[in-house]
Protein backbone atom coordinates (compact mmCIF):
# COMPACT_ATOMS: atom_id res chain seq x y z
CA UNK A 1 0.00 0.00 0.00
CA UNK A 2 0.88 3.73 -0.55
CA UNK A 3 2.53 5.15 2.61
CA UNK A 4 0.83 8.61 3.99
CA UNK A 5 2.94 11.39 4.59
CA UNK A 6 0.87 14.31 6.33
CA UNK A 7 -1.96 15.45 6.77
CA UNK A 8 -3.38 19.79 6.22
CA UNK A 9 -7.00 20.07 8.17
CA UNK A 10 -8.25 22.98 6.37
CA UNK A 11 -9.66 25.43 9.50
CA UNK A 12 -12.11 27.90 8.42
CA UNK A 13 -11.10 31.68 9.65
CA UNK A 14 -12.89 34.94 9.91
CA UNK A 15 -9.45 36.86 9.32
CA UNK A 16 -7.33 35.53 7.46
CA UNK A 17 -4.49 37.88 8.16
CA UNK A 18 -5.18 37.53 11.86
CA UNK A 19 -5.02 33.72 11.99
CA UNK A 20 -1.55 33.96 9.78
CA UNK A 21 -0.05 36.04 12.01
CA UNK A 22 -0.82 34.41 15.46
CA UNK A 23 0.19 30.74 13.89
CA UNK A 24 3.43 32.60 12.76
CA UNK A 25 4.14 35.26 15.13
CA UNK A 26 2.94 33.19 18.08
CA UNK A 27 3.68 29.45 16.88
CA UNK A 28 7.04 29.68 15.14
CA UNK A 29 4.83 28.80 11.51
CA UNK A 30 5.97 29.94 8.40
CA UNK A 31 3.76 31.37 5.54
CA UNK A 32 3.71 29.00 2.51
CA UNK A 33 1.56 29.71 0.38
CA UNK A 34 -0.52 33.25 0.54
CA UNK A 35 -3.03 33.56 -2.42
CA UNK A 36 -4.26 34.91 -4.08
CA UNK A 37 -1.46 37.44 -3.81
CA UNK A 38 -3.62 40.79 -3.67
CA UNK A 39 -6.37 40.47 -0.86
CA UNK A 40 -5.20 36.87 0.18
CA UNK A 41 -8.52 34.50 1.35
CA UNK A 42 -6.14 31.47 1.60
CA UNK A 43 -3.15 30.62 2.83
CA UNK A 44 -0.88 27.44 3.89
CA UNK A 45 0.92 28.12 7.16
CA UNK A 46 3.01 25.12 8.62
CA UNK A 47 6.22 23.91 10.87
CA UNK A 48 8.63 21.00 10.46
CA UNK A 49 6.08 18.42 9.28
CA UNK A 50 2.88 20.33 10.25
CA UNK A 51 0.61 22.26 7.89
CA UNK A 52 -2.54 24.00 8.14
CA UNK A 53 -5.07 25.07 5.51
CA UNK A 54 -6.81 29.00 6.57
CA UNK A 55 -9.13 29.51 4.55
CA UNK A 56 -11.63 32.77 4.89
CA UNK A 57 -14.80 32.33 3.45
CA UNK A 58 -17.39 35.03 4.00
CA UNK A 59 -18.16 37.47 7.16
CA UNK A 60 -21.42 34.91 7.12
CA UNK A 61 -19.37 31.87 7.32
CA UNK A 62 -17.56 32.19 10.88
CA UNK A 63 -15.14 29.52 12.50
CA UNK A 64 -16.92 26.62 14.20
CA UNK A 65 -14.19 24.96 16.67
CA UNK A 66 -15.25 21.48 18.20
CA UNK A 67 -15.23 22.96 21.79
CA UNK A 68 -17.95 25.28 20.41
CA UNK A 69 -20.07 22.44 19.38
CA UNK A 70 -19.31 20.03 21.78
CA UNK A 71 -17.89 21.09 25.03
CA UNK A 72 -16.42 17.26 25.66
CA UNK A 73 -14.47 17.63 22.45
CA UNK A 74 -11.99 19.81 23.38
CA UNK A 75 -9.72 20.12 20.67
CA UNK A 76 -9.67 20.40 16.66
CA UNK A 77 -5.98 18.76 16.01
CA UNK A 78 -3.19 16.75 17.78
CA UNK A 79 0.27 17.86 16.91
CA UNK A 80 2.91 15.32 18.04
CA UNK A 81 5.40 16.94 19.72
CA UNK A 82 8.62 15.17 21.65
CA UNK A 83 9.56 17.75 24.16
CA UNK A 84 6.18 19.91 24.40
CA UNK A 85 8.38 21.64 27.93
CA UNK A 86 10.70 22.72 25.27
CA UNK A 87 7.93 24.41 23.42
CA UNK A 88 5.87 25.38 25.85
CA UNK A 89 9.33 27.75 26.89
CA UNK A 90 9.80 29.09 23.11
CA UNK A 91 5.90 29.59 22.74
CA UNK A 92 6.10 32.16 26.45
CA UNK A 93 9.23 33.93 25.13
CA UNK A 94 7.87 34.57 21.59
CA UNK A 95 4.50 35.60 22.62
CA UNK A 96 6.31 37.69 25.21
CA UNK A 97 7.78 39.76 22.56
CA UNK A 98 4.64 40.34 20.67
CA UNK A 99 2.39 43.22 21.19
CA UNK A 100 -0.78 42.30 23.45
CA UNK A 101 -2.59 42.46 20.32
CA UNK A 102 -0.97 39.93 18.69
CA UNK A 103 -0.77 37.11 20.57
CA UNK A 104 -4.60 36.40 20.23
CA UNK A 105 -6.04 34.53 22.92
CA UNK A 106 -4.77 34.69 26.90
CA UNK A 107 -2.93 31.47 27.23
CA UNK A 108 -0.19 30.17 29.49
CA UNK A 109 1.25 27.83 27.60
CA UNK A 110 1.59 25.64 30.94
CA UNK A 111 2.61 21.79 30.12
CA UNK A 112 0.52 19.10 31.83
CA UNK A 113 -0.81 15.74 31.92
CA UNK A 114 -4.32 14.87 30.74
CA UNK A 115 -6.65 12.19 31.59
CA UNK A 116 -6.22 10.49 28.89
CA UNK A 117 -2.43 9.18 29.14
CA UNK A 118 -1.23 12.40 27.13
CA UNK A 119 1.39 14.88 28.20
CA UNK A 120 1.80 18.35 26.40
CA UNK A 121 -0.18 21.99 26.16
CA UNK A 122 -3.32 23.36 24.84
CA UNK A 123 -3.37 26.67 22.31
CA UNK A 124 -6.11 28.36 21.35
CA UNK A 125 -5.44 29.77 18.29
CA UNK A 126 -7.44 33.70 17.43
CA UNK A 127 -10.84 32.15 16.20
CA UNK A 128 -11.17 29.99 18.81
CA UNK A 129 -9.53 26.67 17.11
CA UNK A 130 -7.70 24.55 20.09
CA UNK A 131 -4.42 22.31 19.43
CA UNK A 132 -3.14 19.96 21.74
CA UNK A 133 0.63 19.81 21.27
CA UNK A 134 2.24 16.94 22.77
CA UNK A 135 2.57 12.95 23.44
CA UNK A 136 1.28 10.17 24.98
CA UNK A 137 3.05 9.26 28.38
């Protein structure tokens, strides 16, 4: 069978320039693809082996995050991360550089343990979208 490389949920956005600039300002992402180039409605944002789809649709289409919908299904992606401690500490000192502004959503980005036999952090990204960043124990 065909191995699978990655996978690029596509997250729905009410600004698009907003959610760009918290997942790179805030997340370490980097902008790859922007289009179309004047008045941008979509973009590709990703890190390492992580992408995300932002896609702005209309001001009548808004964001619907699971924990909005469900409150039991707290998150909208997994990202498997190794050492979430270590990220956890670049995540505080690059949101500490950013305006208040900018780094969307109050967050602590405070590792823990969850129920579930996972270790790592929650992030709320600016509409509301919630990644858990981490591993199992």
């Amino acid at each position: 069978m065909p191995t699978l490389a990655s996978i690029q949920p596509l997250l729905i956005v009410a600004d698009l320039a907003r959610a760009v600039g918290f997942y790179r300002d805030v997340l370490g992402f980097e902008v790859r693809v922007q289009l179309p180039e004047h008045e941008p409605f979509f973009a590709i944002v990703g890190r390492d082996g992580v992408g995300l789809l932002l896609k702005h649709v209309s001001a009548e289409v808004e964001p619907l995050p699971n924990p909005q919908r469900q409150a039991w299904a707290k998150w909208d992606a997994f990202v498997s991360v190794a050492q979430p401690e270590q990220l956890a500490a670049e995540l505080r000192e690059r949101a500490a550089r950013l305006p208040a502004g900018a780094r969307g959503p109050a967050q602590s980005f405070e590792v823990h343990d969850t129920e579930d036999g996972l270790r790592g952090l929650e992030v709320t990204d600016a509409d509301g979208y919630v990644l858990f960043l981490g591993h199992p124990r």
